[in-house]
Protein backbone atom coordinates (compact mmCIF):
# COMPACT_ATOMS: atom_id res chain seq x y z
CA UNK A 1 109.60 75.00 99.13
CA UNK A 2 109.03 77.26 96.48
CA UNK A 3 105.14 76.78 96.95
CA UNK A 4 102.78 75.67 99.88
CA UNK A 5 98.96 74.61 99.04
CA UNK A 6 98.15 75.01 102.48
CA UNK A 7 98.95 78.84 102.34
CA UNK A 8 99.90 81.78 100.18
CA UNK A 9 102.65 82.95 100.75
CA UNK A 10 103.37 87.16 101.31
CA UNK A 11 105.56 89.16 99.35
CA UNK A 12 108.44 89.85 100.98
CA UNK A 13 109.09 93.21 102.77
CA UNK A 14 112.57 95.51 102.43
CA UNK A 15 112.91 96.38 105.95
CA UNK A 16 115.95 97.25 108.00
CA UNK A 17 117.34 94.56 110.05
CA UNK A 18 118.62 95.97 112.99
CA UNK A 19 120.31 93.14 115.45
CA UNK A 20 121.18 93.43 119.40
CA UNK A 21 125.13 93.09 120.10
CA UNK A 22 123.87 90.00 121.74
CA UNK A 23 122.19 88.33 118.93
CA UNK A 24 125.11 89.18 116.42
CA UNK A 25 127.19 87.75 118.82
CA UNK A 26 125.09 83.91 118.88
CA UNK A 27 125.00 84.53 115.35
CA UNK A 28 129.05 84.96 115.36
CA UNK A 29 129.63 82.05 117.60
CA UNK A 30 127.49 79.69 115.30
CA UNK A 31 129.10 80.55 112.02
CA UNK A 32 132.38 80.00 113.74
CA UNK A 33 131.34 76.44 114.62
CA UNK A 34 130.48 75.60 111.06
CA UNK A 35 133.64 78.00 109.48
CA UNK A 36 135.51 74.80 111.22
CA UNK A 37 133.35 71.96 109.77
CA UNK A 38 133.36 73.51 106.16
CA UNK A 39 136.82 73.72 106.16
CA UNK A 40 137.70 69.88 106.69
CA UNK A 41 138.78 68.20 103.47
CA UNK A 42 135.77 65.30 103.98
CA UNK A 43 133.52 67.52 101.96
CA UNK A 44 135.68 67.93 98.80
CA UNK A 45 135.70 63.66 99.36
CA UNK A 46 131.85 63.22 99.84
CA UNK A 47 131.08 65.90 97.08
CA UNK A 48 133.30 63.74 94.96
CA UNK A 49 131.61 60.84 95.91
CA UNK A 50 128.07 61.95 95.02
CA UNK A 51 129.51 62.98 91.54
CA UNK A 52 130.42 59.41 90.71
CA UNK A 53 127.05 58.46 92.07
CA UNK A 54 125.16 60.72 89.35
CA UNK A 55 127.49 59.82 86.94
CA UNK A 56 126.50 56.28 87.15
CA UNK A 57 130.06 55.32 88.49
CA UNK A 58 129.57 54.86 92.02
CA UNK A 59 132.23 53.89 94.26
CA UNK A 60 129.21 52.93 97.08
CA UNK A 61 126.37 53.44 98.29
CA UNK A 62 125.19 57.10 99.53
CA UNK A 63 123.60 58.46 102.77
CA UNK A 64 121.28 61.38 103.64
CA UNK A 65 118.97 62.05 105.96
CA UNK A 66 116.34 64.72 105.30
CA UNK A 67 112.89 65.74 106.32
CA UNK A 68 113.06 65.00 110.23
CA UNK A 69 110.74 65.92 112.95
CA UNK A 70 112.74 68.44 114.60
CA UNK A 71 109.89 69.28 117.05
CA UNK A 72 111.44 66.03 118.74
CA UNK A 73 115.07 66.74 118.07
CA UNK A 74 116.15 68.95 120.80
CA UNK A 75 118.91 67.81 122.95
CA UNK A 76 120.83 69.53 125.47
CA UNK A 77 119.17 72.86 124.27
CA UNK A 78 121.20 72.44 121.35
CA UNK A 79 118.65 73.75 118.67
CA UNK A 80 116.99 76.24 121.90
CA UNK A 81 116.58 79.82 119.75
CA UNK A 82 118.30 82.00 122.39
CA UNK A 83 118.21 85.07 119.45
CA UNK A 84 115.60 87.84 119.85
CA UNK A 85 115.17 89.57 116.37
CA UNK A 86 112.97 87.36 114.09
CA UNK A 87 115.67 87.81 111.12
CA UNK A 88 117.95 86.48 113.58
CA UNK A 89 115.58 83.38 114.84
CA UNK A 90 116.28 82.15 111.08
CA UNK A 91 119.58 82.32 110.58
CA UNK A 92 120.25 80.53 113.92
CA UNK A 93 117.53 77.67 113.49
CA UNK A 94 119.46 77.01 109.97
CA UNK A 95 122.92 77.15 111.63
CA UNK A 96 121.72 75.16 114.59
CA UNK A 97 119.97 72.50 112.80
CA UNK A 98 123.22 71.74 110.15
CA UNK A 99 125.74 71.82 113.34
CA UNK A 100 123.06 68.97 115.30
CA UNK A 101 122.85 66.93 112.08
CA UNK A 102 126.57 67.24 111.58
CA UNK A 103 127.37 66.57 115.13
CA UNK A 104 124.85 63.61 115.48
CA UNK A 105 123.50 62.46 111.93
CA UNK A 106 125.35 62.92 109.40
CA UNK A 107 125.51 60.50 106.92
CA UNK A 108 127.09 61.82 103.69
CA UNK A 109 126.49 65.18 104.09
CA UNK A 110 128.43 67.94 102.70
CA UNK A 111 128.88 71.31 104.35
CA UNK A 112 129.55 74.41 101.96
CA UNK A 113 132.44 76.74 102.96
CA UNK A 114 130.31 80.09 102.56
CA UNK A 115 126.55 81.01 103.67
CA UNK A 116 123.80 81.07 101.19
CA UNK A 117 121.51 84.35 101.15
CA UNK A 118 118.28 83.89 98.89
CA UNK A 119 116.81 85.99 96.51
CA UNK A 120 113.90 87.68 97.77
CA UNK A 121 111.67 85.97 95.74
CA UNK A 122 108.31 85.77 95.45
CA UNK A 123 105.72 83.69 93.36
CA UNK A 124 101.73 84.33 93.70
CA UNK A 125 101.43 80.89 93.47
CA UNK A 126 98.48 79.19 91.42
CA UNK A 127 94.95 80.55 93.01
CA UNK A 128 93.73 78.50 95.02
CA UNK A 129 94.73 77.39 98.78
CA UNK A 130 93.48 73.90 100.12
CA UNK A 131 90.37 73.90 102.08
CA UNK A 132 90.67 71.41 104.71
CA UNK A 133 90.09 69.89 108.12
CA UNK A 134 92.79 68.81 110.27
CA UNK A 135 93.28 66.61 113.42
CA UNK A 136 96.68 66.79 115.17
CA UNK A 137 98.12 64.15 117.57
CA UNK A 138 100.93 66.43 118.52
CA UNK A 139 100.50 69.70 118.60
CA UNK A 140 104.58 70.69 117.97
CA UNK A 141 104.48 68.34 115.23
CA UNK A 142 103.24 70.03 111.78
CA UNK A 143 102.68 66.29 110.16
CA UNK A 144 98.81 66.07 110.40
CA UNK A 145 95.74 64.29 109.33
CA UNK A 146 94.13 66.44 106.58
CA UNK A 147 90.28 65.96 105.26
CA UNK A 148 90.12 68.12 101.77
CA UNK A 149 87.32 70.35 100.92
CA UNK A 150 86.43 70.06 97.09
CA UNK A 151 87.07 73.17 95.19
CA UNK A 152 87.46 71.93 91.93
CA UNK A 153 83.92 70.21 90.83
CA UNK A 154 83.04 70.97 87.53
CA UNK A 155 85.15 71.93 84.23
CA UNK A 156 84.49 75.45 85.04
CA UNK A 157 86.39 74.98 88.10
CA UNK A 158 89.31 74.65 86.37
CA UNK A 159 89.57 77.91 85.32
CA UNK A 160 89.84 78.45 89.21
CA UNK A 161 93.34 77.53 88.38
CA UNK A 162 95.79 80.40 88.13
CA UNK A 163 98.81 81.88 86.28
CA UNK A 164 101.67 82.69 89.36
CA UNK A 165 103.27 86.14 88.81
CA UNK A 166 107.14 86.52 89.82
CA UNK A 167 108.51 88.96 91.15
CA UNK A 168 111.91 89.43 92.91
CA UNK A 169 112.13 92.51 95.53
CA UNK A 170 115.57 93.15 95.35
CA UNK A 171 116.28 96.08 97.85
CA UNK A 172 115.13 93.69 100.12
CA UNK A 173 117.35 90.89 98.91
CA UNK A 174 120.05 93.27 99.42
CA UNK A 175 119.74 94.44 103.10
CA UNK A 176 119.26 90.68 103.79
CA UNK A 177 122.93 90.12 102.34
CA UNK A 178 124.65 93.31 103.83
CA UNK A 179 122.87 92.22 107.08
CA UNK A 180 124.25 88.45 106.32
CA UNK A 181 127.70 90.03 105.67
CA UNK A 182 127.92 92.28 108.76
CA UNK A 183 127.52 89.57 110.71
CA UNK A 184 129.42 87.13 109.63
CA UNK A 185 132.26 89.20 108.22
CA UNK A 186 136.07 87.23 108.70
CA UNK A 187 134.21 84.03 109.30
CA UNK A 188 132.02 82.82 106.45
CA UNK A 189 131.36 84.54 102.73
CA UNK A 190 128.20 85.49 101.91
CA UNK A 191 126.78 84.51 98.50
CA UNK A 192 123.21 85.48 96.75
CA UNK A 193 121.43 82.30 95.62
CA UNK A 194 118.49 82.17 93.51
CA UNK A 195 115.87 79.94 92.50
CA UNK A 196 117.38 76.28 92.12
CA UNK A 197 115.64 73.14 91.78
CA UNK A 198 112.30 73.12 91.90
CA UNK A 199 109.70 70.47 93.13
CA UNK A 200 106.97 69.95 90.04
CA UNK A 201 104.09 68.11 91.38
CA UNK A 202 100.95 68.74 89.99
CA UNK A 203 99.19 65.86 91.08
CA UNK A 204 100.26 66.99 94.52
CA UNK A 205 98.14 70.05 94.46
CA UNK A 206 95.24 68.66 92.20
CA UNK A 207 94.26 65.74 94.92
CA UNK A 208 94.38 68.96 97.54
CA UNK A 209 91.38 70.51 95.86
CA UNK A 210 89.56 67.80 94.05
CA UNK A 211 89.93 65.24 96.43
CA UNK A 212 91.74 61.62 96.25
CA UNK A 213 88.47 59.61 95.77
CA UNK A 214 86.99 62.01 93.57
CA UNK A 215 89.82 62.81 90.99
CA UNK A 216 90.87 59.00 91.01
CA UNK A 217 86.99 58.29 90.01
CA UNK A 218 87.13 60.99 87.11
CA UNK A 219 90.19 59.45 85.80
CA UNK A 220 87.57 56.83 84.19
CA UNK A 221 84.64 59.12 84.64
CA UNK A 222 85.89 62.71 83.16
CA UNK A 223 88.95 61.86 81.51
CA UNK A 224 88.34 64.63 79.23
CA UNK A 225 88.34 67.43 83.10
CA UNK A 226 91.26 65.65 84.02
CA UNK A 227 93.52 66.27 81.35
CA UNK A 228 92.41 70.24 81.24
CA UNK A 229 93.24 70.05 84.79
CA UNK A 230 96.48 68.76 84.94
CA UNK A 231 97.55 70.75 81.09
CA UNK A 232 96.33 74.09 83.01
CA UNK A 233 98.82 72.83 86.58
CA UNK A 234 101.53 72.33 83.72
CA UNK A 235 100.90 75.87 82.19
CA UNK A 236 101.20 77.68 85.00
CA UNK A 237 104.67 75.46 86.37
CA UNK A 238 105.91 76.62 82.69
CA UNK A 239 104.71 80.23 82.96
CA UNK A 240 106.54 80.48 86.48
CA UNK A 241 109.91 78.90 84.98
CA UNK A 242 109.55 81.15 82.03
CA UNK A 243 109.80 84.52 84.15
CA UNK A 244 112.70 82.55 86.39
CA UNK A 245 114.67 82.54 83.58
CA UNK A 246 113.80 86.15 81.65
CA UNK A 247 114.53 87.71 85.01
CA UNK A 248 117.85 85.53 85.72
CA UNK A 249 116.55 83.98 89.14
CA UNK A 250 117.84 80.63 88.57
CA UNK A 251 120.70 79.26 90.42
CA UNK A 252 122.57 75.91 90.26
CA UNK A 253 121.88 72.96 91.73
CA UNK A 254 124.99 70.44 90.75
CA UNK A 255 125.50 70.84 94.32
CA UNK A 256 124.35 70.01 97.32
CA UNK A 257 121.15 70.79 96.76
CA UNK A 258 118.59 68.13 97.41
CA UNK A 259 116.80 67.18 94.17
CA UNK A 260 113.93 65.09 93.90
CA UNK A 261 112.78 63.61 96.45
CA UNK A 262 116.14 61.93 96.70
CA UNK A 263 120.08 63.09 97.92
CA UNK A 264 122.55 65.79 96.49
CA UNK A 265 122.42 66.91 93.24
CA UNK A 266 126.56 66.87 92.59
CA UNK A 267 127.43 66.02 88.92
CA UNK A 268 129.98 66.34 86.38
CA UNK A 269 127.27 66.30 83.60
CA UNK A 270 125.74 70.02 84.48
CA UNK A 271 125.97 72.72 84.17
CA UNK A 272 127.09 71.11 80.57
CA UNK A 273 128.80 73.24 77.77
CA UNK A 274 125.71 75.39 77.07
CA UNK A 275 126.21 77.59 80.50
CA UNK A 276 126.56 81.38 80.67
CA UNK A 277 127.89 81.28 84.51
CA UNK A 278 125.60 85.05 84.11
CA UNK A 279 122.48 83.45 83.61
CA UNK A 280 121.43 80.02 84.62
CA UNK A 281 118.79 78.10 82.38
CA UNK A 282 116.28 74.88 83.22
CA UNK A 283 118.93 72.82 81.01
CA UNK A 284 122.03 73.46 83.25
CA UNK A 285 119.77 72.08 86.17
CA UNK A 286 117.92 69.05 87.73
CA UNK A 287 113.93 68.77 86.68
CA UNK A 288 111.49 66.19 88.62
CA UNK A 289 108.17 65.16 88.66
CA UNK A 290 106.24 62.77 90.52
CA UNK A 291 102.53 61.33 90.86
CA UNK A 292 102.43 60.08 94.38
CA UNK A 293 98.24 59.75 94.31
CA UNK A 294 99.31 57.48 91.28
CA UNK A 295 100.33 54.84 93.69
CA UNK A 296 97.17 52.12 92.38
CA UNK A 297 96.90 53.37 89.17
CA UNK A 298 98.00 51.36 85.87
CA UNK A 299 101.16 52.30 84.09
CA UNK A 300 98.77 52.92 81.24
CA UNK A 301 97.06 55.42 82.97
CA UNK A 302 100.10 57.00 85.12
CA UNK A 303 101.51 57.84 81.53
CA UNK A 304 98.44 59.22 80.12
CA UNK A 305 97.46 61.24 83.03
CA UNK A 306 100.61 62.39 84.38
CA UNK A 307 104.09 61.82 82.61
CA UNK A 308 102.79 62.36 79.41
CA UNK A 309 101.35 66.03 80.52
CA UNK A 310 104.71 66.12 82.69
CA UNK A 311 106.97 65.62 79.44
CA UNK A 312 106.75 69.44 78.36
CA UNK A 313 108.73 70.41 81.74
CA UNK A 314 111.04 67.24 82.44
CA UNK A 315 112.35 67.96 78.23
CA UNK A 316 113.45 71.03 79.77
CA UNK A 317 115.88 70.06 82.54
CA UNK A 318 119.61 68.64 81.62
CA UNK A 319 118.81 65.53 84.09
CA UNK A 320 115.46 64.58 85.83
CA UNK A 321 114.64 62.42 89.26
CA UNK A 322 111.38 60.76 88.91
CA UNK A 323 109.06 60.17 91.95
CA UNK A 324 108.55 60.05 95.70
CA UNK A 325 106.08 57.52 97.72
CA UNK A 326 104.54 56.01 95.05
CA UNK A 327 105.07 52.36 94.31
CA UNK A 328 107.14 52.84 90.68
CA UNK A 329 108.47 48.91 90.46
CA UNK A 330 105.68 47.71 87.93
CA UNK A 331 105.98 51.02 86.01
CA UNK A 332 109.76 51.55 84.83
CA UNK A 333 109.39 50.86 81.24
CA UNK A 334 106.82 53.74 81.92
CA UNK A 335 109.64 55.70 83.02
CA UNK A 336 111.91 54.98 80.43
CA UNK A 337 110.43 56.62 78.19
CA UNK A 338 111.39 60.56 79.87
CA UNK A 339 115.10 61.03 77.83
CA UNK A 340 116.80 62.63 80.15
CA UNK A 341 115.91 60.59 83.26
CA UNK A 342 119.17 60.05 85.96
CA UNK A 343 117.27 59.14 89.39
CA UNK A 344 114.40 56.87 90.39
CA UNK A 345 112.31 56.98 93.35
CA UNK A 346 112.27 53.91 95.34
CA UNK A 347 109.61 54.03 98.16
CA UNK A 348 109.16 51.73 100.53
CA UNK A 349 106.44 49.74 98.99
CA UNK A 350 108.49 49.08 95.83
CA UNK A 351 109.05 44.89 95.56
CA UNK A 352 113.19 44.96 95.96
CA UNK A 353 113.68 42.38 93.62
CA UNK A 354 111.59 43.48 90.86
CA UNK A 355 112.91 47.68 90.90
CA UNK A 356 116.91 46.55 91.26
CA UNK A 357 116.10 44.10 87.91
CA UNK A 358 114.61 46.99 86.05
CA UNK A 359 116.49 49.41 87.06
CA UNK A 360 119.47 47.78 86.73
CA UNK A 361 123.14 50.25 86.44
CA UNK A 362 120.67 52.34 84.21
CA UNK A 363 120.02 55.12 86.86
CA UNK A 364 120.24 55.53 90.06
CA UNK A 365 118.49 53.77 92.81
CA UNK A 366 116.94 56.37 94.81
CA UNK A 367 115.81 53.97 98.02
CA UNK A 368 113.98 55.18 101.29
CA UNK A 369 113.99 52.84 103.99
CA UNK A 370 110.71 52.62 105.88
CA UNK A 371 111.19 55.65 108.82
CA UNK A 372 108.46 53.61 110.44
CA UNK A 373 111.04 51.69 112.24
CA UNK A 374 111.84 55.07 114.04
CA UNK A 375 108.41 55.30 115.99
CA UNK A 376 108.05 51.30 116.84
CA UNK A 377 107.35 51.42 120.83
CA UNK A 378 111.17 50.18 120.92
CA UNK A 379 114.21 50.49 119.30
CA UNK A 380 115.62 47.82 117.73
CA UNK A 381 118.95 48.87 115.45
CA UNK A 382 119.76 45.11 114.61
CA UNK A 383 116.42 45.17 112.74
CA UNK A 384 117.67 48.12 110.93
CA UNK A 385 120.78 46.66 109.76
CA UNK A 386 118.82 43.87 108.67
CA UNK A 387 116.81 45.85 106.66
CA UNK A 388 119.55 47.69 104.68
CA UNK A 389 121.18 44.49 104.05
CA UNK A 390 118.41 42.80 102.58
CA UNK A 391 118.00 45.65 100.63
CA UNK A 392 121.68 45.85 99.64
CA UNK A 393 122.43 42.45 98.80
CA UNK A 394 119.84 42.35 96.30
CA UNK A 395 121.73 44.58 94.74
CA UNK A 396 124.84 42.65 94.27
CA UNK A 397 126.98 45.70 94.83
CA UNK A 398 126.04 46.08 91.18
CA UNK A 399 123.88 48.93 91.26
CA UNK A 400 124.37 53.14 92.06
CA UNK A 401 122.31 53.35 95.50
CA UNK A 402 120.88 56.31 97.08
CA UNK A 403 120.04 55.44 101.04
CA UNK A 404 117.87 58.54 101.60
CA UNK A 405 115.65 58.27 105.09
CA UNK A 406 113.00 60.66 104.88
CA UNK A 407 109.44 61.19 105.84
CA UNK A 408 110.60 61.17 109.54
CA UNK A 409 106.68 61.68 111.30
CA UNK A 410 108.47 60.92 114.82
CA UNK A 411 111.46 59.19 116.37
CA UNK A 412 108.98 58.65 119.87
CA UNK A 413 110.93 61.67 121.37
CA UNK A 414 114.00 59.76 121.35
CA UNK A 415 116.49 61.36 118.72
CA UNK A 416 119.40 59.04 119.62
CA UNK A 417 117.40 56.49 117.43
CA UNK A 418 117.60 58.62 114.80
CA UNK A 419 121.33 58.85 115.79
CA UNK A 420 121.83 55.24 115.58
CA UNK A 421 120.63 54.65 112.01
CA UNK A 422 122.66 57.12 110.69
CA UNK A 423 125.77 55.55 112.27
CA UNK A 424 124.01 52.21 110.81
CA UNK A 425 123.53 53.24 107.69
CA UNK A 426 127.11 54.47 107.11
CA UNK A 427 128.73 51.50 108.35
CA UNK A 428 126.70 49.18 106.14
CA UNK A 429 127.51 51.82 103.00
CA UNK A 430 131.29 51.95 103.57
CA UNK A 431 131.49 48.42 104.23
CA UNK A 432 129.55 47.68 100.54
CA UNK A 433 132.36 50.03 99.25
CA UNK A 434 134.73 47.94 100.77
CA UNK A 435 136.18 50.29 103.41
């Protein structure tokens, strides 16, 4: 995440990296195990398939898992840090977390052939860091209750609101990549990756320092605060993407990047003709936006004080994904309205019947199964088939489906659950594609 409003985030730091023979070796031994995976021709099949599925020409529906509770994950020691050097810690937690999904959840994943070495980037965000009070339940879990502190009171406030510098340190991005090639040198290439898609939320961050209650109230109360608020959140997204692009930061995301809220981001529609491979721009890429405070608010009003403001950075983007937990089924004509729209959000507490008839084969279906079936007190994987099929057949095999299972809070310490509705999932996908 490009941005966190629990924290700010520090620049980062050119510093040698210096590993043990010991950790390069772990290092080695991982990128080994994936140099195998990425080499197997099922990714050039699922990255195909995810291209017909943003091209509105889906051959069935697709599968991804994302946002798990890995705190509860751990199996056999399998994702047990045995590295010393914290450089080292990250690149194995990122190689052992892809080989454990690959090995045990897959879905439709796709695994690239070459390792991925970010930009040192660094954004100083927008001001302001949440002020809040949180209770825990699990203290290795870092999905917690949070009560916000208002910071944002009066119009003044507002102005509380900041414009993010960028900077990118690049001596440091380059020791991270000669580190990143020493290691892994004859097993994986190493490739510098810059910013790609980006997760625009502004209502995200305004409920953090106004408060639910309160900004919901001034929606009818100060309509006038409101819309400063969120057009000041929008200038400083657009002042941010503006120094991405003048200092060439931007990388693709046609790929299997995760946009939205939703799957990959594979497509045969972007970069588009207007792309200097040199220099990436917001058109050759995926926008998104979302209002998930929005959830009881009028389409009316979810225009006015959110898409409408959101319109100067979806226009931007080549294709957009629209949402993430809010409730969107009474507001797609709402969301017809953003040109360049490809992918809707569809939370569990959509009605089924009502988003498949107005969504229609007009975008894709981005659907998230409830992941409260993961922490019932038992596991019941009939139940979960049940559940994807009444989803599916509402569908008629007539629409381009998403199954994205996200959200994951807990799986009751019991991954092989998690496990299970992958396998599930897949099944009930290939057998709607008629495999």
């Amino acid at each position: 995440m490009l941005h966190d409003p629990s924290h700010y985030t520090p620049p980062p730091i050119a510093e040698p990296i210096h590993l043990s023979q010991r950790d390069t070796d772990i290092l080695r031994a991982l990128a080994s195990e994936l140099a195998v995976i990425a080499a197997l021709p099922v990714h050039k099949e699922k990255a195909a398939l995810w291209t017909r599925l943003n091209d509105l020409d889906s051959v069935r529906p697709m599968v991804w898992i994302n946002e798990i509770c890995w705190n509860e994950m751990n199996v056999d020691d399998e994702l047990t840090l045995r590295t010393e050097h914290p450089w080292a810690q990250d690149q194995e937690r990122e190689l052992r977390r892809t080989l454990y999904q690959w090995r045990h959840l897959p879905g439709d994943m796709v695994v690239d052939d070459f390792l991925s070495c970010p930009l040192a980037i660094h954004s100083t965000d927008f001001g302001i860091v949440e002020d809040v009070d949180v209770v825990k339940t699990d203290e290795t879990n870092d999905i917690v209750s949070r009560h916000f502190n208002i910071q944002l009171k009066e119009p003044e406030d507002i102005e509380k609101i900041k414009m993010p510098l960028v900077t990118h340190n690049e001596a440091a991005t380059e020791i991270r990549y000669q580190a990143m090639c020493d290691v892994y040198r004859g097993i994986m290439p190493v490739k510098k990756a810059g910013q790609t898609h980006i997760w625009f939320t502004p209502w995200d961050y305004l409920i953090r320092w106004w408060g639910v209650q309160e900004a919901m109230e001034d929606l009818i109360l100060r309509p006038d605060m409101v819309h400063a608020a969120v057009d000041r959140m929008v200038d400083a997204w657009m002042v941010e993407l503006d120094q991405f692009v003048a200092q060439n930061l931007l990388s693709l995301d046609n790929n299997n990047t995760r946009i939205g809220s939703g799957g990959y981001g594979y497509t045969s529609q972007l970069p588009g003709a207007d792309h200097d491979p040199g220099h990436v721009k917001p058109h050759n890429m995926w926008g998104c936006s979302n209002a998930q405070a929005f959830s009881e608010v009028s389409p009316e009003m979810h225009w006015e004080f959110a898409i409408a403001h959101d319109m100067r950075w979806l226009q931007r983007w080549g294709m957009t994904y629209y949402g993430c937990c809010e409730p969107l089924d009474g507001k797609l004509e709402v969301l017809r309205r953003i040109p360049n729209l490809r992918k809707i959000s569809v939370s569990p507490w959509c009605k089924p019947e009502r988003t498949i008839a107005g969504i229609g084969r007009d975008y894709v279906i981005s659907h998230k199964p409830s992941p409260a079936i993961l922490a019932e007190s038992s596991w019941d994987p009939d139940q979960a088939r049940r559940n994807i099929r009444a989803f599916m057949a509402k569908t008629e095999g007539n629409c381009h489906v998403e199954l994205i299972m996200k959200d994951i809070s807990t799986v009751r310490y019991d991954p092989t659950r998690l496990w299970s509705w992958a396998a599930i999932a897949m099944e009930e996908a290939e057998r709607m594609g008629g495999r």
